[in-house]
C-alpha atoms as a PDB file:
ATOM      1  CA  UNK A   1      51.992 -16.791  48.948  1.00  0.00           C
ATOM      2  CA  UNK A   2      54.839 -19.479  47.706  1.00  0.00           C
ATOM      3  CA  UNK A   3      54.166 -21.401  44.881  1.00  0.00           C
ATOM      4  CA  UNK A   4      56.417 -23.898  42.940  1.00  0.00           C
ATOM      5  CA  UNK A   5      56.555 -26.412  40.393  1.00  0.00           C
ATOM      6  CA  UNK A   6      59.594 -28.136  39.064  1.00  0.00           C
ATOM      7  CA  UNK A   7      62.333 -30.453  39.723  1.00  0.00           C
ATOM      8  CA  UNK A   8      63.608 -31.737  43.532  1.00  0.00           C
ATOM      9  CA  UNK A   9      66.245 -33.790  44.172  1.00  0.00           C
ATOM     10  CA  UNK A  10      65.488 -35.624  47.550  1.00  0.00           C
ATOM     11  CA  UNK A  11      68.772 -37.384  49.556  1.00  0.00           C
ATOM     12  CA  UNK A  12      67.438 -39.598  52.027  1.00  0.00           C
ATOM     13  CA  UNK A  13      69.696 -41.267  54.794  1.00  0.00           C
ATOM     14  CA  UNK A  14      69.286 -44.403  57.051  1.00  0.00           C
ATOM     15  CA  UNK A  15      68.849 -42.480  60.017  1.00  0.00           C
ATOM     16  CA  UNK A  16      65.322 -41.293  58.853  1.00  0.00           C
ATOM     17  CA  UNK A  17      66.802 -37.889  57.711  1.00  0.00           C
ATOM     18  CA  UNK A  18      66.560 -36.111  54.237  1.00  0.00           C
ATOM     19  CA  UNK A  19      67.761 -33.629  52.558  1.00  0.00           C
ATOM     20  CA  UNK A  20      67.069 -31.655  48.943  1.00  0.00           C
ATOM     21  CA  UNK A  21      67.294 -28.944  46.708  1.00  0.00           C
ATOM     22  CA  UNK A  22      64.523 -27.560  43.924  1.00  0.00           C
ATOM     23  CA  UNK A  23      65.439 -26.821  41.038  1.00  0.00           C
ATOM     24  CA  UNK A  24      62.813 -24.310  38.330  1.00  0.00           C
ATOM     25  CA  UNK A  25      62.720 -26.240  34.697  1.00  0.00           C
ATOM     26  CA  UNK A  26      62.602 -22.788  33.415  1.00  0.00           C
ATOM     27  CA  UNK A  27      65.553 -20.515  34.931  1.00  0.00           C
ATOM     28  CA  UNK A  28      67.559 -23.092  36.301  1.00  0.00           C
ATOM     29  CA  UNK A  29      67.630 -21.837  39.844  1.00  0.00           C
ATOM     30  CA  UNK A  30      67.336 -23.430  43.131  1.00  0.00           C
ATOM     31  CA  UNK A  31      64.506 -21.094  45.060  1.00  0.00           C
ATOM     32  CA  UNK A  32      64.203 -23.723  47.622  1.00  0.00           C
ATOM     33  CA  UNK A  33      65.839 -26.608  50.324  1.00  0.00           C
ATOM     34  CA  UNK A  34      64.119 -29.000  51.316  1.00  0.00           C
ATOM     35  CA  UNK A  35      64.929 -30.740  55.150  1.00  0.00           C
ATOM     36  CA  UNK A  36      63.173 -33.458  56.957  1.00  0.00           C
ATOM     37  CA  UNK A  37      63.053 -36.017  59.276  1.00  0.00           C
ATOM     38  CA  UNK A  38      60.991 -38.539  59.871  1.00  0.00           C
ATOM     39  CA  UNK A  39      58.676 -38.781  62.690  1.00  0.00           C
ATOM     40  CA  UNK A  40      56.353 -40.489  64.744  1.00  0.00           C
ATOM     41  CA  UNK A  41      52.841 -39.527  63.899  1.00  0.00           C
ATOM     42  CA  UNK A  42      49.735 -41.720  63.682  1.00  0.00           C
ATOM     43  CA  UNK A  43      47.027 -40.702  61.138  1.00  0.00           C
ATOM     44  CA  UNK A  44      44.043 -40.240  63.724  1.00  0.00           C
ATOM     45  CA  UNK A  45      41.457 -41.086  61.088  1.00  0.00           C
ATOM     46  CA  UNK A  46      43.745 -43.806  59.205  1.00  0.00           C
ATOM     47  CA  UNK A  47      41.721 -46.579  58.123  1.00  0.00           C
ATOM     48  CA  UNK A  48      43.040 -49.983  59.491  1.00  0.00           C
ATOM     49  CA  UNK A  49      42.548 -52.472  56.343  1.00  0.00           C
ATOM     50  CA  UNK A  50      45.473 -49.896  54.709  1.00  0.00           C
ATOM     51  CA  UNK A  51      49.284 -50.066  55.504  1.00  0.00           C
ATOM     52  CA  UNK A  52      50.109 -46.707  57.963  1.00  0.00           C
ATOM     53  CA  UNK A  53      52.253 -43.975  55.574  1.00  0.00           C
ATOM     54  CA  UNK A  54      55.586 -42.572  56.970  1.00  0.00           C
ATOM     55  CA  UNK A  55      55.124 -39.000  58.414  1.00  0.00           C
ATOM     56  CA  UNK A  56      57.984 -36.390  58.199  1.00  0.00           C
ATOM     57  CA  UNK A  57      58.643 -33.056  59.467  1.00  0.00           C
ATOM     58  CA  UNK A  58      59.743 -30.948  56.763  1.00  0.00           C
ATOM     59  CA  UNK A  59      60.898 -27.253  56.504  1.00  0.00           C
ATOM     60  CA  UNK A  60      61.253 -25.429  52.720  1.00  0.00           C
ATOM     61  CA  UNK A  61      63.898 -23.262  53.099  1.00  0.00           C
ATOM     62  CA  UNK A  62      63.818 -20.698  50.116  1.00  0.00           C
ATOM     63  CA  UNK A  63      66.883 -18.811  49.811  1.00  0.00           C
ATOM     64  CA  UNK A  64      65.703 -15.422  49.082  1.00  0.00           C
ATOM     65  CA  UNK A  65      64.664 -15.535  52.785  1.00  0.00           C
ATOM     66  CA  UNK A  66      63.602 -11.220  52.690  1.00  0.00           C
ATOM     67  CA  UNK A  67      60.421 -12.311  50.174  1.00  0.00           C
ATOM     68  CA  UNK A  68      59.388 -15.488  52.053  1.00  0.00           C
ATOM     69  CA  UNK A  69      59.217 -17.570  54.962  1.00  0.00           C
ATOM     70  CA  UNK A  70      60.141 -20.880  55.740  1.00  0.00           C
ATOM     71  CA  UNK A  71      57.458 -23.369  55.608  1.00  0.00           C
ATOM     72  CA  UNK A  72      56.643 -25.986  57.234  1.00  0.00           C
ATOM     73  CA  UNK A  73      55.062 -28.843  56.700  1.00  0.00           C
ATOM     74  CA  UNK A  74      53.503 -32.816  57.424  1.00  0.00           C
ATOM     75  CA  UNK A  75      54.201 -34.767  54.575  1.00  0.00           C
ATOM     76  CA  UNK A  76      53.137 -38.488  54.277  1.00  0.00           C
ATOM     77  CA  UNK A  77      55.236 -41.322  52.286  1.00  0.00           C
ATOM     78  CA  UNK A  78      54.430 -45.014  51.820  1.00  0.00           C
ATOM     79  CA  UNK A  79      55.773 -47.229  54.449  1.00  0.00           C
ATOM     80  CA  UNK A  80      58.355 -49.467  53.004  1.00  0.00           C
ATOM     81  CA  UNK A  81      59.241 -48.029  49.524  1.00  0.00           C
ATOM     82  CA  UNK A  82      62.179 -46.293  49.037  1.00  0.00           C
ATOM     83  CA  UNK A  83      61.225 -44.928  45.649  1.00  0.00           C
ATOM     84  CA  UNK A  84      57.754 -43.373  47.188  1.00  0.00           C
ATOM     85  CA  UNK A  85      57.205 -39.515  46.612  1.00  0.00           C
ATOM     86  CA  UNK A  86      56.233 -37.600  49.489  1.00  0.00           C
ATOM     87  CA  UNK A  87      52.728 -35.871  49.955  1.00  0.00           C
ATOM     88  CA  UNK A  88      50.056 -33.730  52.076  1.00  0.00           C
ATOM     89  CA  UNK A  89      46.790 -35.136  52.886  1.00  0.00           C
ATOM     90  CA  UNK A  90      43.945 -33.662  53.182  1.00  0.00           C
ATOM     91  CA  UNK A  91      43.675 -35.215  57.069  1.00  0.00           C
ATOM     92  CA  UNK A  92      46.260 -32.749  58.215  1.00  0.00           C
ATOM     93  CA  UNK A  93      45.611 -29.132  55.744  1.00  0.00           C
ATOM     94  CA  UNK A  94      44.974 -27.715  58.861  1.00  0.00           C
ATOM     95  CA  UNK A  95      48.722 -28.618  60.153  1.00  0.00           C
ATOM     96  CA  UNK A  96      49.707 -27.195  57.193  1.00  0.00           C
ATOM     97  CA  UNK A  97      47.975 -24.379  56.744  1.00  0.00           C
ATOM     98  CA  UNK A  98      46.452 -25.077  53.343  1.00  0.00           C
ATOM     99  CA  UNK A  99      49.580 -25.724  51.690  1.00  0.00           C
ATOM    100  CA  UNK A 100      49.237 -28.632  49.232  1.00  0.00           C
ATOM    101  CA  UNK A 101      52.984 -30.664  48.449  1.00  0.00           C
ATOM    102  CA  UNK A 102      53.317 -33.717  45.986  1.00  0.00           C
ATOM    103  CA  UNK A 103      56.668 -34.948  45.052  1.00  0.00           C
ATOM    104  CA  UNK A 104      56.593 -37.917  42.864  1.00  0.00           C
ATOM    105  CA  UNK A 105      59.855 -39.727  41.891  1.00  0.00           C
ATOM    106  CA  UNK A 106      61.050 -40.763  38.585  1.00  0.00           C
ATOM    107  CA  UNK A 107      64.643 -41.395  38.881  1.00  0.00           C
ATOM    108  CA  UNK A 108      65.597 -43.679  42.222  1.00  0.00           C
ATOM    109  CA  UNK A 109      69.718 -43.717  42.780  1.00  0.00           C
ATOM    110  CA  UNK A 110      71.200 -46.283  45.582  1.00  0.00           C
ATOM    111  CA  UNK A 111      74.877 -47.895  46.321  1.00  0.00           C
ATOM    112  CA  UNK A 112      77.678 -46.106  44.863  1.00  0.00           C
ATOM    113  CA  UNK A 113      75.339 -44.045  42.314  1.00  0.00           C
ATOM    114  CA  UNK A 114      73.638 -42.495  45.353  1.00  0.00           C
ATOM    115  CA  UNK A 115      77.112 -41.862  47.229  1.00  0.00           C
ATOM    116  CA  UNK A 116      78.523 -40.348  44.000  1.00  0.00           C
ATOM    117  CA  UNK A 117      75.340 -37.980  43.117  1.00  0.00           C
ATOM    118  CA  UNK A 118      74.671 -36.667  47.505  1.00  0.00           C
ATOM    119  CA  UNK A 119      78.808 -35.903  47.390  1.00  0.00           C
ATOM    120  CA  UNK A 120      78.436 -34.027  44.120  1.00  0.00           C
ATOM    121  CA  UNK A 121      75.648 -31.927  45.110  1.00  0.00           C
ATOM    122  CA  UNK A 122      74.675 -31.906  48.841  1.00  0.00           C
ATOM    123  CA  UNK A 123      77.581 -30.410  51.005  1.00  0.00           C
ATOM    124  CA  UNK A 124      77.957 -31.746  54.664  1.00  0.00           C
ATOM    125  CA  UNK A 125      78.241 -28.361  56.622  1.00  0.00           C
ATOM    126  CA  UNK A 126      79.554 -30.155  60.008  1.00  0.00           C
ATOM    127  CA  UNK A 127      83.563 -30.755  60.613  1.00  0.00           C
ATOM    128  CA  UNK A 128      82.430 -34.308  62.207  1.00  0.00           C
ATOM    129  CA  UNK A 129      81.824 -37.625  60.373  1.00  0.00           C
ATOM    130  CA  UNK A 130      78.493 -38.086  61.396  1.00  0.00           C
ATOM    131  CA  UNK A 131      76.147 -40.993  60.492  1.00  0.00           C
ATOM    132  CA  UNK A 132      75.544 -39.620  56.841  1.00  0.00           C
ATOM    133  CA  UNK A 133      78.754 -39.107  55.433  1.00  0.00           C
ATOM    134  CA  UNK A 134      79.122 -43.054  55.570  1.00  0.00           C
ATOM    135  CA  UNK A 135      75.879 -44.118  54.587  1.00  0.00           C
ATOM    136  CA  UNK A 136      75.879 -46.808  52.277  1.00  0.00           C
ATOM    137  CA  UNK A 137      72.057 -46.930  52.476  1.00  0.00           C
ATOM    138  CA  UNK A 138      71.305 -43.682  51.083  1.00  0.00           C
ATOM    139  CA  UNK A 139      68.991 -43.127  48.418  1.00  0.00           C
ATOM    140  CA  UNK A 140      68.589 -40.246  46.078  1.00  0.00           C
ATOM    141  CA  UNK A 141      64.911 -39.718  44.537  1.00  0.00           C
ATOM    142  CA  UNK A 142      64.992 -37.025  41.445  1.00  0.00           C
ATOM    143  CA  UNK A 143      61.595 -35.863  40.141  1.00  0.00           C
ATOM    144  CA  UNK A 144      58.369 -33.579  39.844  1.00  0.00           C
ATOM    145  CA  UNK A 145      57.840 -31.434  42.788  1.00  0.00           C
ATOM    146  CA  UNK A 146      54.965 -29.146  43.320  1.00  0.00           C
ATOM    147  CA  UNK A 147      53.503 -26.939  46.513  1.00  0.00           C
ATOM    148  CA  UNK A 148      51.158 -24.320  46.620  1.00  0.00           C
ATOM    149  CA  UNK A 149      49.175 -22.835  49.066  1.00  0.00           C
ATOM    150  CA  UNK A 150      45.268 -22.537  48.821  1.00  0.00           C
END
């Protein structure tokens, strides 16, 4: 059964992809990545006097990959606001197999900052310049991050 609380930081590109890495308050170690992408996915019991949320597709990669499996996951994120956390619902615990996830953000980068902090600790793994390594629209959310599973 994963559990975690501590720190994410969450690199989110133009092209509806993200990328992040959590870090443990207590060790200083990185357990986990974080990958997603954003999809398109309709709340089937969304009320319609609220704005829709963003849906991603998310995978948390933890690195000591002989104790635990990848996980994946639905997450939902406020349409229109870049400094948003990221969440599960309690509409889709079946998708996600009773895993609960809240990220809430606390320090929002963009422009240069953003550029500076993803080249300083996000490495591009591809040889090609794809859509990300120029992305002057990148943001970088840094904050609480918490998942557990029920």
């Amino acid at each position: 059964m994963a559990s975690f609380k501590g720190i994410a930081i969450l690199c989110f590109y133009s092209n509806g992809l993200f990328q992040g890495h959590c870090l443990n308050t207590i060790n200083n170690e990185s357990p986990y990545s974080l990958a997603g992408k954003l999809i398109n996915h309709t709340d089937p019991k969304h009320n319609d006097c609220m704005e829709p949320d963003d849906f991603y597709s998310v995978m948390i990669q933890p690195y000591d990959s002989e104790n635990e499996e990848i996980i994946p996951l639905l997450l939902r994120r406020p349409k229109n606001n870049d400094a948003a956390g990221l969440s599960t619902h309690e509409h889709e615990q079946e998708t996600n197999n009773g895993y609960q996830f809240a990220f809430e953000t606390s320090q929002f980068l963009s422009g240069q900052q953003a550029m500076l902090f993803k080249n300083k600790y996000f490495v591009n793994n591809n040889n090609s310049s794809g859509p990300e390594e120029d992305d002057q629209d990148l943001i970088v959310c840094i904050g609480n991050i918490e998942f557990k599973r029920d």
